[in-house]
C-alpha atoms as a PDB file:
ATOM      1  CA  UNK A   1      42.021  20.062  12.940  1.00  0.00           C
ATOM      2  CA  UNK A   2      38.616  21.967  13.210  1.00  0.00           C
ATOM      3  CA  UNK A   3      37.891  24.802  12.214  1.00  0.00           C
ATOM      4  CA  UNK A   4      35.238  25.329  15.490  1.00  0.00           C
ATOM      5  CA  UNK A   5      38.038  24.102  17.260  1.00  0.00           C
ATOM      6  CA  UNK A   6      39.987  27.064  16.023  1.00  0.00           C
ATOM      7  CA  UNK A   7      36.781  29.282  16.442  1.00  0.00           C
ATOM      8  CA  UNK A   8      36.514  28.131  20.269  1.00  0.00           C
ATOM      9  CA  UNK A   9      40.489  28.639  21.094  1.00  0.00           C
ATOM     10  CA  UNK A  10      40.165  32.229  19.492  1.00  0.00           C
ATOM     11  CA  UNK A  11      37.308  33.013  21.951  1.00  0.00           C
ATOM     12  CA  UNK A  12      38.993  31.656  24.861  1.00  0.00           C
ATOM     13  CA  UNK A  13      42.061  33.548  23.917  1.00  0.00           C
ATOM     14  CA  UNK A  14      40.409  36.616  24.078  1.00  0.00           C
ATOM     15  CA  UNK A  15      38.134  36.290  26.900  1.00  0.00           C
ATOM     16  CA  UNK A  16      41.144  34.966  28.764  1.00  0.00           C
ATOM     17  CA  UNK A  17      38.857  32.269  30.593  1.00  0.00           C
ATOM     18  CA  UNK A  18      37.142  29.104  29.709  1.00  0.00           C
ATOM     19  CA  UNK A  19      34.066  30.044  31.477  1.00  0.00           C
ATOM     20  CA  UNK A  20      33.623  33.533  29.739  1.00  0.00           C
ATOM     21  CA  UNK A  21      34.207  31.657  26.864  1.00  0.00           C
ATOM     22  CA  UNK A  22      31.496  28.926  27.472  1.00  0.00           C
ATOM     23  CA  UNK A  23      28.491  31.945  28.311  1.00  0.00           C
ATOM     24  CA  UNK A  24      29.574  33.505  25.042  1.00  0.00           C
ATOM     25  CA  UNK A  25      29.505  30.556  22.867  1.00  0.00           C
ATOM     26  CA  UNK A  26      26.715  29.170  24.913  1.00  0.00           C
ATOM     27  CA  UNK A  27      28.653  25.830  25.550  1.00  0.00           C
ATOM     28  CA  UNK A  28      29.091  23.758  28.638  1.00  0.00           C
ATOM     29  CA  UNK A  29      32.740  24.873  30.254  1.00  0.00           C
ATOM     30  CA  UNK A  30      33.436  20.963  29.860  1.00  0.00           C
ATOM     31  CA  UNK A  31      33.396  21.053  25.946  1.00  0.00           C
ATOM     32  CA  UNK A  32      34.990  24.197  26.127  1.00  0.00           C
ATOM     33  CA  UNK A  33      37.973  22.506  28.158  1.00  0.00           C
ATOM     34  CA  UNK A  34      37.820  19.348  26.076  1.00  0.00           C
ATOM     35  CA  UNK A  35      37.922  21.349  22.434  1.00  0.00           C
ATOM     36  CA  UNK A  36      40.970  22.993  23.978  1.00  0.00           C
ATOM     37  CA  UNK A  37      42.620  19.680  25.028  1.00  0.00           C
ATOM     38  CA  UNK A  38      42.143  18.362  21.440  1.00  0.00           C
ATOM     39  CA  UNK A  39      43.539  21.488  20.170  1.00  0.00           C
ATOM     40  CA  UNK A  40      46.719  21.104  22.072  1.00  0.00           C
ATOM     41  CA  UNK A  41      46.806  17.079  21.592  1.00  0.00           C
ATOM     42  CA  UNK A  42      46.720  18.050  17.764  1.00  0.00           C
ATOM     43  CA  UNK A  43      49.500  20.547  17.534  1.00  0.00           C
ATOM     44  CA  UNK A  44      51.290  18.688  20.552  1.00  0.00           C
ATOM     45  CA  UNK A  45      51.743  21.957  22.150  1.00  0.00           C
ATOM     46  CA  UNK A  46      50.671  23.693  25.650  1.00  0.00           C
ATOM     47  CA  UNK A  47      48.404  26.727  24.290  1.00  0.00           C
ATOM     48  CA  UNK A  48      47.793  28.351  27.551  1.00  0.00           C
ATOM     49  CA  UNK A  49      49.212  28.457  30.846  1.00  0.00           C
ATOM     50  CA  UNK A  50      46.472  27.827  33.440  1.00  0.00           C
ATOM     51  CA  UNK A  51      47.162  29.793  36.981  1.00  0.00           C
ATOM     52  CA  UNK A  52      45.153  30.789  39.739  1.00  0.00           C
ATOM     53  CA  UNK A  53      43.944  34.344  38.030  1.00  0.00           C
ATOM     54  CA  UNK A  54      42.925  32.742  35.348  1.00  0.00           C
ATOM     55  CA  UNK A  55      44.735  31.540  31.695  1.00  0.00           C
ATOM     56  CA  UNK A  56      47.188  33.290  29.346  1.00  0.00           C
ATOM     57  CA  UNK A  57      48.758  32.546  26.110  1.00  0.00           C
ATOM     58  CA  UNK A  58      51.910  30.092  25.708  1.00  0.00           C
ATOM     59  CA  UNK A  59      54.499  31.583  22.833  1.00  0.00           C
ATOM     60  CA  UNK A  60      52.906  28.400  20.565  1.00  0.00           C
ATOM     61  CA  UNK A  61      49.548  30.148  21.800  1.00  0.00           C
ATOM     62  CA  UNK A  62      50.049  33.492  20.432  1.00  0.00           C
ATOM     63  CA  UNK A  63      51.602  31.492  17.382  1.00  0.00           C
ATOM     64  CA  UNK A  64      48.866  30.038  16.851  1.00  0.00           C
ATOM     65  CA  UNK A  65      46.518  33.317  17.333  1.00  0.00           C
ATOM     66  CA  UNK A  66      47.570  35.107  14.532  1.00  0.00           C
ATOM     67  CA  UNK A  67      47.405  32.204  12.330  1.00  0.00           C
ATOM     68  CA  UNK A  68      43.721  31.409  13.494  1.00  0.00           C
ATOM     69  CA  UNK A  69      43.043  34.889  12.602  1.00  0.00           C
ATOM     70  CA  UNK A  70      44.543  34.608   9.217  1.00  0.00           C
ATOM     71  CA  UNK A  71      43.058  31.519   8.569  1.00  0.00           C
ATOM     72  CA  UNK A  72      39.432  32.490   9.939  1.00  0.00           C
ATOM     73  CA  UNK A  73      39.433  35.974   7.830  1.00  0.00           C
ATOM     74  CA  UNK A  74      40.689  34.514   4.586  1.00  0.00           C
ATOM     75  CA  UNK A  75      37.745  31.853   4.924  1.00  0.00           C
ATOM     76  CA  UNK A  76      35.360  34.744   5.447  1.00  0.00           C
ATOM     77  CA  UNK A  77      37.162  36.433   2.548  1.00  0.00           C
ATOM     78  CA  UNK A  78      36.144  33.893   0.523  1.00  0.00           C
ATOM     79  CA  UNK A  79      32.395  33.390   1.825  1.00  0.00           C
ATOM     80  CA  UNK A  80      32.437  37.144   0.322  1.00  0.00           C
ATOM     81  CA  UNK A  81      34.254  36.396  -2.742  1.00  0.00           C
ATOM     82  CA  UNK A  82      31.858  33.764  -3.534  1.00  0.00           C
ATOM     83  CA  UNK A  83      28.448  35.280  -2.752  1.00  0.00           C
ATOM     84  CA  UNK A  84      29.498  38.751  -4.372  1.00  0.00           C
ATOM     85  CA  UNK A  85      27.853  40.499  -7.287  1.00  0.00           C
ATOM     86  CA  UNK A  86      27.173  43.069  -9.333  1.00  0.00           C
ATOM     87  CA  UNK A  87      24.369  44.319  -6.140  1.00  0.00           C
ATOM     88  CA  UNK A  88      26.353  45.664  -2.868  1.00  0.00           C
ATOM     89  CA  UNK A  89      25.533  44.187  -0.243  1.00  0.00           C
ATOM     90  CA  UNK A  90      26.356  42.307   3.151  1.00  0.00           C
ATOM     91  CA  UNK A  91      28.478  44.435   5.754  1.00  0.00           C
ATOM     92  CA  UNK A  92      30.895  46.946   5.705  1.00  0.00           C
ATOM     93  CA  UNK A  93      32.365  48.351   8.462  1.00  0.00           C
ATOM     94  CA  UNK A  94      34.568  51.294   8.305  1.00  0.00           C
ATOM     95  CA  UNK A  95      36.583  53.256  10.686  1.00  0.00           C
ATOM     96  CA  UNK A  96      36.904  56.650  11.314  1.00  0.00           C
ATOM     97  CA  UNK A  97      38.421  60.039  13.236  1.00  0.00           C
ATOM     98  CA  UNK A  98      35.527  61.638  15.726  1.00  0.00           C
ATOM     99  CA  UNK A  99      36.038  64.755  14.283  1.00  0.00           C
ATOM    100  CA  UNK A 100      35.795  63.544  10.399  1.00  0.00           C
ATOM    101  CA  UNK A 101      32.642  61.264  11.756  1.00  0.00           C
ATOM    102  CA  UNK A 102      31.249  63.885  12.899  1.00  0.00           C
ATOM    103  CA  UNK A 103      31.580  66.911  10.128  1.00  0.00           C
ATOM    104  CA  UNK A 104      32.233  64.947   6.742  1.00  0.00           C
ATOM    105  CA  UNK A 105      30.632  61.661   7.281  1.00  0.00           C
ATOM    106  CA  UNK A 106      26.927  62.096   7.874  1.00  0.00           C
ATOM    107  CA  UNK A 107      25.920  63.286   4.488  1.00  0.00           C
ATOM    108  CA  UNK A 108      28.406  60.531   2.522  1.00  0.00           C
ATOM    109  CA  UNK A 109      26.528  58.052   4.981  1.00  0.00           C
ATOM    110  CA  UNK A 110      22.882  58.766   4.029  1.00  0.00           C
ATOM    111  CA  UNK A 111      23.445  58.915   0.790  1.00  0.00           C
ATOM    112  CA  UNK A 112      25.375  55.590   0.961  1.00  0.00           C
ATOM    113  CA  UNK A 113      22.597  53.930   2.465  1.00  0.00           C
ATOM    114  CA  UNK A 114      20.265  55.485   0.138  1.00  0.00           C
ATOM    115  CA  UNK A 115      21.584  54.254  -2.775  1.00  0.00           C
ATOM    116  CA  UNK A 116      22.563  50.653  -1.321  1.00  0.00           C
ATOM    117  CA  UNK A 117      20.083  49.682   1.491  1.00  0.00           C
ATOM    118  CA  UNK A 118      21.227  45.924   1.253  1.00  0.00           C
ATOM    119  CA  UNK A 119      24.252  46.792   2.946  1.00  0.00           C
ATOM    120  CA  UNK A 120      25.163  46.569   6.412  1.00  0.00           C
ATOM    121  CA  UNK A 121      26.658  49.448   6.919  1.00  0.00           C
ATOM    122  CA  UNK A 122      28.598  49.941  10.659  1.00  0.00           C
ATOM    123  CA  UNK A 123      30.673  53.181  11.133  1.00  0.00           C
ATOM    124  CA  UNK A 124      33.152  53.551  14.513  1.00  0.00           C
ATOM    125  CA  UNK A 125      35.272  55.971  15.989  1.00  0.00           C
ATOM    126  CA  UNK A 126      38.671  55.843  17.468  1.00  0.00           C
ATOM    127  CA  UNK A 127      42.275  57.324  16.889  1.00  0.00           C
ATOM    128  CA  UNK A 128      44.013  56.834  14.162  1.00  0.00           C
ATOM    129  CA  UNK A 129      46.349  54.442  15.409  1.00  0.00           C
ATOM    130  CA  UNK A 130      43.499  52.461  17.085  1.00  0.00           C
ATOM    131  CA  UNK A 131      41.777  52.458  13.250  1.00  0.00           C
ATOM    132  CA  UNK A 132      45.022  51.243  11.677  1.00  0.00           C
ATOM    133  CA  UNK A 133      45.176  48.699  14.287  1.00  0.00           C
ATOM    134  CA  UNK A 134      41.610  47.368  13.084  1.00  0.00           C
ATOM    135  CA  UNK A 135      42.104  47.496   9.785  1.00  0.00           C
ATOM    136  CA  UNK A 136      45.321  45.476   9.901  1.00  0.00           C
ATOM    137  CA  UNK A 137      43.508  42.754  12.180  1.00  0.00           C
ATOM    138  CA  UNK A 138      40.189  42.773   9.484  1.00  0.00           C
ATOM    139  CA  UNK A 139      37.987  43.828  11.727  1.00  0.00           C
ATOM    140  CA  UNK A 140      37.302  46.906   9.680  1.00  0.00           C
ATOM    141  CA  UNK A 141      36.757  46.894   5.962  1.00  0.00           C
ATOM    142  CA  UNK A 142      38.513  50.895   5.571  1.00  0.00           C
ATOM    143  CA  UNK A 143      39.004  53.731   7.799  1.00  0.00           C
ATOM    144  CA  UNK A 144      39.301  57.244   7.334  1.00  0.00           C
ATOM    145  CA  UNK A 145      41.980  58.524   9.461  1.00  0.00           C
ATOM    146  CA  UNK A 146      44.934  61.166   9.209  1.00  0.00           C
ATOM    147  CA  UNK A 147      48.112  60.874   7.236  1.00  0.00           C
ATOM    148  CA  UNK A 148      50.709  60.415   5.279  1.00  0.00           C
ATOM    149  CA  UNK A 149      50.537  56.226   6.314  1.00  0.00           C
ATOM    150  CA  UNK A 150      53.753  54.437   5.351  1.00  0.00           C
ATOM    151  CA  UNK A 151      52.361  50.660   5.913  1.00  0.00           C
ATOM    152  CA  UNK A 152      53.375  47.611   3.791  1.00  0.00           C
ATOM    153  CA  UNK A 153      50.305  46.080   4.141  1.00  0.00           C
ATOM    154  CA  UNK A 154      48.156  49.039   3.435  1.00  0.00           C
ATOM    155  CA  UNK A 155      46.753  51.262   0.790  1.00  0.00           C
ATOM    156  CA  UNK A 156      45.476  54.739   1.215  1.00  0.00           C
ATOM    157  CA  UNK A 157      43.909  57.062  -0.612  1.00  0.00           C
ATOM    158  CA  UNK A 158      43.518  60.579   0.192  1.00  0.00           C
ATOM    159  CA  UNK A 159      40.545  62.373   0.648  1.00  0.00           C
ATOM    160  CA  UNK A 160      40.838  66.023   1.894  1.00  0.00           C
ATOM    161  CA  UNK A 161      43.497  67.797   3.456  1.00  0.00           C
ATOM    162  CA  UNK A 162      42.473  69.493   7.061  1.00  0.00           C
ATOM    163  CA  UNK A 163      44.112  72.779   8.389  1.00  0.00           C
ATOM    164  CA  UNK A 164      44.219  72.737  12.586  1.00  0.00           C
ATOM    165  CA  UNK A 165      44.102  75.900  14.654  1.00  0.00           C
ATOM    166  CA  UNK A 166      44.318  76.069  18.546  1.00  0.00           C
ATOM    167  CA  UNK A 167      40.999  77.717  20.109  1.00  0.00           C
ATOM    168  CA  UNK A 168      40.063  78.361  23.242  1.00  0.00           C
ATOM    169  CA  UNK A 169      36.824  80.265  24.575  1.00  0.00           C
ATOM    170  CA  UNK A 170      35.470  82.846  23.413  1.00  0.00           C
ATOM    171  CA  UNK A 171      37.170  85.510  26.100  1.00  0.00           C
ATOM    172  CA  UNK A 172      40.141  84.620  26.252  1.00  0.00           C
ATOM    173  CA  UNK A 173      42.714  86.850  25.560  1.00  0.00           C
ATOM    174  CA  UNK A 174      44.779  86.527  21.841  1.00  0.00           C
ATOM    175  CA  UNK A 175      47.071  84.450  21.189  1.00  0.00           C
ATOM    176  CA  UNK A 176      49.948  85.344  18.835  1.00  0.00           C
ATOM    177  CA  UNK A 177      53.073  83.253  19.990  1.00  0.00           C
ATOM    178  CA  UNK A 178      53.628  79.783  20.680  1.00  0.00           C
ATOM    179  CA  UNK A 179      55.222  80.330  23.828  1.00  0.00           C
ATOM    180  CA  UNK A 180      51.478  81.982  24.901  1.00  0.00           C
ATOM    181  CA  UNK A 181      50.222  78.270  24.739  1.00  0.00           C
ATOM    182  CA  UNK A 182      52.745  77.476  27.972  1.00  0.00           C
ATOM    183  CA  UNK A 183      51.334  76.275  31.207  1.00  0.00           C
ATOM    184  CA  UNK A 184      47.877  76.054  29.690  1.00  0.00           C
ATOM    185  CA  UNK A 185      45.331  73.136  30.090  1.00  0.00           C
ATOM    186  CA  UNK A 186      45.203  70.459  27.345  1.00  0.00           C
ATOM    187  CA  UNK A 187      42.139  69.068  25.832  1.00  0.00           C
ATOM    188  CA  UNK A 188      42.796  66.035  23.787  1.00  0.00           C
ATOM    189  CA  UNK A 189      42.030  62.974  22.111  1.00  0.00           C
ATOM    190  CA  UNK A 190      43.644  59.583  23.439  1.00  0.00           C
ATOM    191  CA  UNK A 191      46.683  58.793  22.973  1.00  0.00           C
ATOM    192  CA  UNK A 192      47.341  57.466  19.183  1.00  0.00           C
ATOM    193  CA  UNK A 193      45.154  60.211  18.089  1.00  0.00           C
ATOM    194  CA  UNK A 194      47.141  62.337  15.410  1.00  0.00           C
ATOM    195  CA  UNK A 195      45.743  65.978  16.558  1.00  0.00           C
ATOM    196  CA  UNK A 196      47.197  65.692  20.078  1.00  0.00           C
ATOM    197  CA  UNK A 197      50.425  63.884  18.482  1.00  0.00           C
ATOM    198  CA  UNK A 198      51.142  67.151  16.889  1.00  0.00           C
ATOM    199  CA  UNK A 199      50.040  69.421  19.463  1.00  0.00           C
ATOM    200  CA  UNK A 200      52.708  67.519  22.096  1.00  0.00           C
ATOM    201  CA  UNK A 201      55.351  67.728  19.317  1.00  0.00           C
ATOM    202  CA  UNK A 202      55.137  71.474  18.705  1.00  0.00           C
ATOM    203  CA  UNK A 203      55.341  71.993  22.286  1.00  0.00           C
ATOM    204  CA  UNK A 204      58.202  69.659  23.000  1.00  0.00           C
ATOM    205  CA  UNK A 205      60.130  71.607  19.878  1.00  0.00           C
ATOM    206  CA  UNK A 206      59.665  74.670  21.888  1.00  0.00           C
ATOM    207  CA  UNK A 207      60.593  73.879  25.325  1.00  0.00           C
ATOM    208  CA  UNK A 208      56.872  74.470  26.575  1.00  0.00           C
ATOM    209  CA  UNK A 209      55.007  72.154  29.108  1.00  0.00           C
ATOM    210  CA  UNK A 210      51.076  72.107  29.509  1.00  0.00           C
ATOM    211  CA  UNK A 211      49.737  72.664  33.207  1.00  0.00           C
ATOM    212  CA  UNK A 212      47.610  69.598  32.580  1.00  0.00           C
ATOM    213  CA  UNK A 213      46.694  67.210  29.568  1.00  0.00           C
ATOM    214  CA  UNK A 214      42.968  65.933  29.900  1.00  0.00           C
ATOM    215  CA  UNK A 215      41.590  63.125  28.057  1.00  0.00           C
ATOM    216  CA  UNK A 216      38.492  62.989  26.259  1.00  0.00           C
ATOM    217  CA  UNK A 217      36.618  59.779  23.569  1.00  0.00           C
ATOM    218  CA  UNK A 218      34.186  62.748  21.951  1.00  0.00           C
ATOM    219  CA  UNK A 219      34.247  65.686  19.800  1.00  0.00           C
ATOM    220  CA  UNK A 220      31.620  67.079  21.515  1.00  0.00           C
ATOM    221  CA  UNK A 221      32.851  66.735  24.887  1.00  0.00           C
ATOM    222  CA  UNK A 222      36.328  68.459  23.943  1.00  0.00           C
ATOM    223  CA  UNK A 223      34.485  71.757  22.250  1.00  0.00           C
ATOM    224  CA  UNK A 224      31.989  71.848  25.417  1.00  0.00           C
ATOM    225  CA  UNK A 225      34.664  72.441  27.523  1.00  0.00           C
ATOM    226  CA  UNK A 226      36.670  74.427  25.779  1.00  0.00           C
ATOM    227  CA  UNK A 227      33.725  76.987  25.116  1.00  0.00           C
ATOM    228  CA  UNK A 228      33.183  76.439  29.192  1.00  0.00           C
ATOM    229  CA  UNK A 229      36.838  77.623  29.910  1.00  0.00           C
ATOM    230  CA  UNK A 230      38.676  74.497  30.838  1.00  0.00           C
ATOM    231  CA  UNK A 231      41.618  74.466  28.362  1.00  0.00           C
ATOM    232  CA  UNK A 232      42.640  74.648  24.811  1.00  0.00           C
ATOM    233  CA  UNK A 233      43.189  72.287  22.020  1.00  0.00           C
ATOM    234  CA  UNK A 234      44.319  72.247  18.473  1.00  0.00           C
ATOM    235  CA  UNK A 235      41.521  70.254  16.250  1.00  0.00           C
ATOM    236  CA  UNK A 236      40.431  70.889  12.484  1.00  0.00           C
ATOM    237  CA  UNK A 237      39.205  74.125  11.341  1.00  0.00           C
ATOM    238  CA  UNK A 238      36.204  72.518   9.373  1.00  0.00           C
ATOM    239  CA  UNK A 239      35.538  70.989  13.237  1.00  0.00           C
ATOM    240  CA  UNK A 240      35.325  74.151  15.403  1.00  0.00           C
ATOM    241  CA  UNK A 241      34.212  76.829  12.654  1.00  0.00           C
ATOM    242  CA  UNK A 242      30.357  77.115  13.553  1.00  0.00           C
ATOM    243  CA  UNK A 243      31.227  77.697  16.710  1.00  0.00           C
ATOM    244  CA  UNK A 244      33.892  80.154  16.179  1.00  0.00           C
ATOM    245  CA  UNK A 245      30.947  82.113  13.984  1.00  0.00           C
ATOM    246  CA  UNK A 246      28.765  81.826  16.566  1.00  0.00           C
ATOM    247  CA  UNK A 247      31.278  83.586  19.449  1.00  0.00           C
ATOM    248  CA  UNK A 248      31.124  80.824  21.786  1.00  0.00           C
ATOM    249  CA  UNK A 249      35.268  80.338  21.172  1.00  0.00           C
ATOM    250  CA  UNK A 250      37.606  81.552  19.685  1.00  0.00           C
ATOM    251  CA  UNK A 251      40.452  80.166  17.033  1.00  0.00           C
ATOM    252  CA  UNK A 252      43.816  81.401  17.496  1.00  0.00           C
ATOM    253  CA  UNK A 253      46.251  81.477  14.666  1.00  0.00           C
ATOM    254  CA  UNK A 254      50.074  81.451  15.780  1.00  0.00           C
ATOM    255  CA  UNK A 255      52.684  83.547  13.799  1.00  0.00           C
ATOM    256  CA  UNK A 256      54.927  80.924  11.479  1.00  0.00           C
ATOM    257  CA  UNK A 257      52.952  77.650  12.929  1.00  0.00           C
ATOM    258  CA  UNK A 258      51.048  76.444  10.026  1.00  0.00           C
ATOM    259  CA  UNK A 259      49.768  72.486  10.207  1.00  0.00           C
ATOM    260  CA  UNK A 260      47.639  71.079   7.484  1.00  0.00           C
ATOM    261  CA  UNK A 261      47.310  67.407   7.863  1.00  0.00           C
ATOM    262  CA  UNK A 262      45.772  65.374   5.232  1.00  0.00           C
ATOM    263  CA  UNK A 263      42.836  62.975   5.961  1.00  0.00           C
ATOM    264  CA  UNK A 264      43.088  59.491   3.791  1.00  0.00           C
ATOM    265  CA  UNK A 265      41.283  56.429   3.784  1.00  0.00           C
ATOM    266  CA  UNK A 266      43.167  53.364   4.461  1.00  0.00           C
ATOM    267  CA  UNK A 267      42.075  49.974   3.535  1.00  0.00           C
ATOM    268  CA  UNK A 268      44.139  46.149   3.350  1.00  0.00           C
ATOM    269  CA  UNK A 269      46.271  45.557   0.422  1.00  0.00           C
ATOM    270  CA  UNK A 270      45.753  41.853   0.356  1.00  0.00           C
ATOM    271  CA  UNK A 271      41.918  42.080   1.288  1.00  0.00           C
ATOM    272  CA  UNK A 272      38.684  41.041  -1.600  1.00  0.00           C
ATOM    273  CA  UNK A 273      37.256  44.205  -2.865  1.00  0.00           C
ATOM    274  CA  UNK A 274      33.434  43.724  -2.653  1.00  0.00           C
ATOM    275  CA  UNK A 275      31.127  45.453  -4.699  1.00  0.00           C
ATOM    276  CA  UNK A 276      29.822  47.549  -1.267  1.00  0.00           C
ATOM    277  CA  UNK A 277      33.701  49.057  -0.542  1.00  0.00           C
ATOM    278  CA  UNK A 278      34.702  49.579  -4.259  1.00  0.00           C
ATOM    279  CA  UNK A 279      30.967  51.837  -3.881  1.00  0.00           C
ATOM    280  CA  UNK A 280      31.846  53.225  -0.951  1.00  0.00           C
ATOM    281  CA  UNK A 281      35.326  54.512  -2.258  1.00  0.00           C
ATOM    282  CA  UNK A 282      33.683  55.689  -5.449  1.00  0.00           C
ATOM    283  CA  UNK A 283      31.285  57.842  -3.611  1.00  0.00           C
ATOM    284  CA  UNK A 284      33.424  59.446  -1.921  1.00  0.00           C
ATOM    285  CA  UNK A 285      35.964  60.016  -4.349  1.00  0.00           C
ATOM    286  CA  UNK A 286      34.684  62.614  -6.533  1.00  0.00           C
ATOM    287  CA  UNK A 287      35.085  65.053  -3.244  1.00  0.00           C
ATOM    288  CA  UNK A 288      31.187  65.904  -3.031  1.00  0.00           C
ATOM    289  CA  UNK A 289      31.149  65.352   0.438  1.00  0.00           C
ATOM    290  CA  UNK A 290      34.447  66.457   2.065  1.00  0.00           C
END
């Protein structure tokens, strides 16, 4: 068995058709098809079913998926092993919350790349469930995102803990109860992120339903149109209070509803510790930045 052949059947599997597959490998469709063939000659198994829309995974398929991706991140693993030294470089991607991106990040970032400009250094966003989710398929080295975790397969290590506080703009009237958050709109994160996870929980504890939840990917976005009067949310004090000081909204602290939330950084148990992420944790660590 090859291991392009197992590079090629991971492609197809996610593209989901032979032909997407060929323009992103640059390869004629007909090796694509005949790689495939091999593939399933070899493990004398049907990998996908082919229909009219197009091709999906057999159960030997997905089988086979995860152990592709096992088997093509421990041989990058040890491409990194190997070539590692006492210099960080190489990439390093990490994962983060928009809101810690966006507040804590910048600062730790510069000063990261200051120090080690060999390494690649790629930073994205996403919920915290969608981080977890990439760290536990290797596609991200670490990821800060909000806690406790309880994962087998993970460790974490916690960085700050965050207090959250509804606001809303800056004329709206006080709020003092929870049952003054009824029947207003929703501004929120989507779904997986831990903010809004909380928010829905405090208002399911209390009988209350929103008039409307709306979705937003960006920090910005949310705060822009909460200042502009659309709704409400409940996001991280260190996130909202510039603006707060400023009087373009207002934070709203509710009478025996307290929620701190503790950011950590997660990153794989059973995954090589290069020079450039042991760094990257030690920067960090000694709580200059958060």
């Amino acid at each position: 068995m090859e291991l392009q052949a197992l590079k090629i059947f991971q492609i197809v599997a996610k593209t989901g058709s032979f032909s997407k597959a060929a323009q992103e490998l640059n390869y004629a469709q007909s090796n694509i098809s005949v790689k495939i063939q091999q593939l399933e000659a070899y493990m004398q198994a049907s990998l996908f079913y082919r229909h009219n829309r197009g091709i999906t995974l057999t159960i030997k398929g997905e089988m086979l998926l995860n152990y592709t991706k096992q088997i093509l991140n421990l041989i990058d693993e040890t491409t990194r092993a190997i070539k590692d030294n006492d210099i960080p470089r190489g990439p390093l991607r990490i994962g983060s919350m928009e809101t810690t991106a966006s507040i804590h990040l910048p600062q730790l970032l510069s000063a990261y790349h200051r120090n080690y400009p060999d390494v690649n250094l790629t930073l994205k966003t996403g919920t915290t469930e969608k981080n977890i989710h990439e760290v536990l398929q290797y596609n991200l080295d670490g990821a800060f995102v909000a806690g406790p975790i309880d994962h087998p397969e993970l460790l974490q290590k916690t960085v700050m803990e965050e207090e959250l506080v509804f606001i809303t703009d800056s004329i709206h009237p006080a709020m003092s109860a929870i049952k003054d958050i009824e029947a207003r709109t929703l501004l929120v994160f989507p779904t997986g992120c831990s903010y809004r996870k909380i928010l829905e929980q405090l208002l399911h504890n209390n009988g209350l339903i929103p008039d409307e939840i709306i979705e937003f990917d960006t920090l910005g976005a949310i705060l822009s149109c909460v200042c502009s009067g659309l709704g409400m949310s409940l996001l991280p004090i260190s996130a909202v209070e510039k603006y707060a000081q400023s009087g373009i909204l207002k934070c709203h602290y509710i009478k025996n509803i307290h929620v701190n939330i503790p950011t950590v950084f997660v990153y794989r148990k059973d995954r090589f510790m290069s020079k450039s992420l042991i760094k990257f944790i030690d920067m960090f660590s000694n709580n200059e930045y958060f």
